[in-house]
N, C-alpha and C. Protein backbone atom coordinates (compact mmCIF):
# COMPACT_ATOMS: atom_id res chain seq x y z
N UNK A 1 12.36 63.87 110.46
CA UNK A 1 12.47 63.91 109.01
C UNK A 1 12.94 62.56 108.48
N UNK A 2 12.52 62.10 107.82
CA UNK A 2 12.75 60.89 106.75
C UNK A 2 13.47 60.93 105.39
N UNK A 3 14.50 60.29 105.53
CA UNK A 3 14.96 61.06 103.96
C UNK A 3 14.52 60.11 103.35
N UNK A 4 14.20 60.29 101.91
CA UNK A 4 13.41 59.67 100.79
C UNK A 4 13.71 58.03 100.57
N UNK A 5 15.00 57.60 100.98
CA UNK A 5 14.78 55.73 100.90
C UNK A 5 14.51 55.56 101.84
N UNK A 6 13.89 55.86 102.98
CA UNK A 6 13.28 55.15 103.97
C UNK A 6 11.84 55.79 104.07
N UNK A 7 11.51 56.72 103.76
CA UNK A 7 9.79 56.82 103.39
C UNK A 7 9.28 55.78 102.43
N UNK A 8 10.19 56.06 101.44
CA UNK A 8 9.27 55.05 100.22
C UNK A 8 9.30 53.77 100.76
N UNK A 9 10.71 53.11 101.72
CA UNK A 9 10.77 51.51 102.18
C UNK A 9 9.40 51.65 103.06
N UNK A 10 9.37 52.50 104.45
CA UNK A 10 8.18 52.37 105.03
C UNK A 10 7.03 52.38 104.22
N UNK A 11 6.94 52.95 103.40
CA UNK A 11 5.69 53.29 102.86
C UNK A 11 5.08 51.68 101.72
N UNK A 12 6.41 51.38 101.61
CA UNK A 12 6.34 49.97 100.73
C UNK A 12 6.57 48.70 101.97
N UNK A 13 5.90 48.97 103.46
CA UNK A 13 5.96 47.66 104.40
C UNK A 13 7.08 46.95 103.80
N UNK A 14 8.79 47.40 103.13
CA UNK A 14 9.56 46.33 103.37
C UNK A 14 10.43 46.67 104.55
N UNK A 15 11.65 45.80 104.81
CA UNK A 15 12.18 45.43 105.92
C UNK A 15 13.48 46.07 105.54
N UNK A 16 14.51 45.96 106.35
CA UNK A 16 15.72 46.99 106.06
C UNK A 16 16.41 45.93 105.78
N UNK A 17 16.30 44.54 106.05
CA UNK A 17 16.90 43.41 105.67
C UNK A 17 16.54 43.09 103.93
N UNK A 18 15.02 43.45 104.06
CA UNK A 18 14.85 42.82 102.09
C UNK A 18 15.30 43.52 101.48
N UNK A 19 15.21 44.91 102.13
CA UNK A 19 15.93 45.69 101.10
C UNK A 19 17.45 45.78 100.81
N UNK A 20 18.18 45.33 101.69
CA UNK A 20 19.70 45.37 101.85
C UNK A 20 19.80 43.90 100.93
N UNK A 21 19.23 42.82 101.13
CA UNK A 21 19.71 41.95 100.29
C UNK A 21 19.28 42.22 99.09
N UNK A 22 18.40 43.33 98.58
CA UNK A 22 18.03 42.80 97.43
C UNK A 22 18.76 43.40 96.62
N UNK A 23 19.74 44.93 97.16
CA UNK A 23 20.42 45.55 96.14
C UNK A 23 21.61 45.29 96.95
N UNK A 24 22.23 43.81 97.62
CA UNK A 24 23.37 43.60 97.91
C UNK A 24 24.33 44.20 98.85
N UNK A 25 23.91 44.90 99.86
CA UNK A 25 24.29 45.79 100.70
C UNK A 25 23.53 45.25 102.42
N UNK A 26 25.04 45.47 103.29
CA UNK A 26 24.19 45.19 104.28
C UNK A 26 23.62 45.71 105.48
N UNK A 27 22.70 45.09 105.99
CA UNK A 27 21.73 46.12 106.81
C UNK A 27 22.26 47.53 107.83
N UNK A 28 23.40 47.37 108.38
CA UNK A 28 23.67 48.52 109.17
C UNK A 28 23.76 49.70 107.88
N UNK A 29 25.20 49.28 106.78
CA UNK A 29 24.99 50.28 105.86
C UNK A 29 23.51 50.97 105.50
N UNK A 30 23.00 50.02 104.75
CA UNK A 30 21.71 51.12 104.02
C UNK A 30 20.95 51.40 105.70
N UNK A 31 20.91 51.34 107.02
CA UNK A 31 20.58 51.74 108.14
C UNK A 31 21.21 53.36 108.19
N UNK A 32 22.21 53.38 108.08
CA UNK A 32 23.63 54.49 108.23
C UNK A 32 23.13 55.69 106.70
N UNK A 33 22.62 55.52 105.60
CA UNK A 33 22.04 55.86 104.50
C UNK A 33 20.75 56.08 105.12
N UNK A 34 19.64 55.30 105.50
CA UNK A 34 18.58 56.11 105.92
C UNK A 34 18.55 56.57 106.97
N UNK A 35 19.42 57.26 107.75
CA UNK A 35 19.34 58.00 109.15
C UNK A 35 20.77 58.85 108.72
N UNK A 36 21.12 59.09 107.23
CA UNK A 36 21.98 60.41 106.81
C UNK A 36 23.20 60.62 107.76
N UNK A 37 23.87 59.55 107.92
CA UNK A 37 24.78 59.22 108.79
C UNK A 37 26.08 58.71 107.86
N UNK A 38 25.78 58.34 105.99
CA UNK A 38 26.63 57.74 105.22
C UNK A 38 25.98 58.48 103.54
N UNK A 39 26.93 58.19 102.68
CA UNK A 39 26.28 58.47 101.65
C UNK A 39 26.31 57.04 100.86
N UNK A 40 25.00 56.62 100.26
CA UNK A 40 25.13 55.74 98.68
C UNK A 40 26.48 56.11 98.04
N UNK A 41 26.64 55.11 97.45
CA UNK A 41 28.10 55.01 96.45
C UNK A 41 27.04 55.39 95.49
N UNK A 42 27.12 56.03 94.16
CA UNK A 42 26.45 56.20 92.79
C UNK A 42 25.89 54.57 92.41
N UNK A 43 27.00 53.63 92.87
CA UNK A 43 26.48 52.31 92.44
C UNK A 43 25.06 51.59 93.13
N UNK A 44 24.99 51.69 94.27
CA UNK A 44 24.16 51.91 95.35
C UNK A 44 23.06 52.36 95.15
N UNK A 45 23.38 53.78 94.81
CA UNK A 45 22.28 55.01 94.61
C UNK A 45 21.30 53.80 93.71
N UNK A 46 21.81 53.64 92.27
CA UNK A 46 21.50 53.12 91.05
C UNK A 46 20.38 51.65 91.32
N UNK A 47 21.54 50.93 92.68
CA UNK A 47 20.52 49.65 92.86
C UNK A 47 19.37 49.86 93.74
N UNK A 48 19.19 51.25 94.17
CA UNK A 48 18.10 51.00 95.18
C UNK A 48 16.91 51.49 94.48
N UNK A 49 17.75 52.78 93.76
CA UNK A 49 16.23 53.18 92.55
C UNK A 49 15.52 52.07 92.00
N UNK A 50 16.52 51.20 90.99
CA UNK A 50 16.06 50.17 90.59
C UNK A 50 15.30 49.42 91.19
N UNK A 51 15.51 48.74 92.66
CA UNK A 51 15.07 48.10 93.60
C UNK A 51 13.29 48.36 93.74
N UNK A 52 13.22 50.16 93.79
CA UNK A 52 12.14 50.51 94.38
C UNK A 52 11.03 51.48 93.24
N UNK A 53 11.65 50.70 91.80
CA UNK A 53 11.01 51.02 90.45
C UNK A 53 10.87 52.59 90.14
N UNK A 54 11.83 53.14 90.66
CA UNK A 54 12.40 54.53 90.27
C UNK A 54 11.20 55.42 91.33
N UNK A 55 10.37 55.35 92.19
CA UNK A 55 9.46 56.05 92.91
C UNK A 55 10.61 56.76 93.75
N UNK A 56 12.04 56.65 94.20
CA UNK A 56 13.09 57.36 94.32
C UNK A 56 14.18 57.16 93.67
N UNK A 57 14.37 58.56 93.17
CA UNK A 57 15.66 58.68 92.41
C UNK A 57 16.65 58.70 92.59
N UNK A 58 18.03 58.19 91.83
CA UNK A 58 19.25 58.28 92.26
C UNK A 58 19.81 59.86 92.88
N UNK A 59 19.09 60.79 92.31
CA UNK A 59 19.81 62.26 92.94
C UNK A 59 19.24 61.92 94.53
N UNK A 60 17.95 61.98 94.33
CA UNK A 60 17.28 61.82 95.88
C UNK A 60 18.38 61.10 96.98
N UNK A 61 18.65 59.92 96.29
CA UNK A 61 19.38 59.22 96.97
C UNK A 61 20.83 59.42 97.49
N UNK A 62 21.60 60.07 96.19
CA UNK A 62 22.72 60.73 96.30
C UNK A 62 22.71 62.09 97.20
N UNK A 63 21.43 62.88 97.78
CA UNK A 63 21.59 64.15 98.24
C UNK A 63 20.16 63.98 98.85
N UNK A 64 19.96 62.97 99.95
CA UNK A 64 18.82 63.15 100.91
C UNK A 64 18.29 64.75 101.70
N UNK A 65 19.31 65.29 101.63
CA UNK A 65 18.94 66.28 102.60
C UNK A 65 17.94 67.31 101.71
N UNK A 66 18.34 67.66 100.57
CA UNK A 66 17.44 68.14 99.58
C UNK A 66 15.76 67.76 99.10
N UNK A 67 15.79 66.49 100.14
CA UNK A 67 14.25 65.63 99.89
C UNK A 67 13.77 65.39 100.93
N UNK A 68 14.34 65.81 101.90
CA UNK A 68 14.17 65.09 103.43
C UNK A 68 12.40 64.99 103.58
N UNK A 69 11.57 64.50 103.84
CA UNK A 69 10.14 64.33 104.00
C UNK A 69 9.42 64.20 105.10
N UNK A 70 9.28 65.33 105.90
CA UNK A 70 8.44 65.56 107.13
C UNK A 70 7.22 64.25 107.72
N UNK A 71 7.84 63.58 108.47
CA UNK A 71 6.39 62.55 109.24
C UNK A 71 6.35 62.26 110.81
């Protein structure tokens, strides 16, 4: 299962590095967030939506398990 910021990253060929720098966070964290091992801070949540032009939402983000996406 995939929870929803790491489908849409795979699905958008970026890297766990572009994405960690781009909403300021670093790679083990948002690693620990997509393998549901940590939660987004709300602040977090906010920069990654942004990051990934709202195709995932801050709830998504705040409560992966509710979106989790079979691949």
């Amino acid at each position: 299962m995939f929870n929803p910021v790491k489908a849409v990253r795979i699905q958008r060929g970026e890297t766990l590095a572009t994405v960690a720098a781009s909403v300021q966070t670093d790679v083990g964290n948002l690693s620990r967030i997509e393998n549901c091992k940590q939660k987004a801070s709300p602040e977090l949540a906010e920069r990654l939506a942004r990051h990934f032009g709202y195709a995932v939402t801050e709830i998504q983000i705040l409560y992966p398990e509710r979106f989790a996406q079979g691949v």
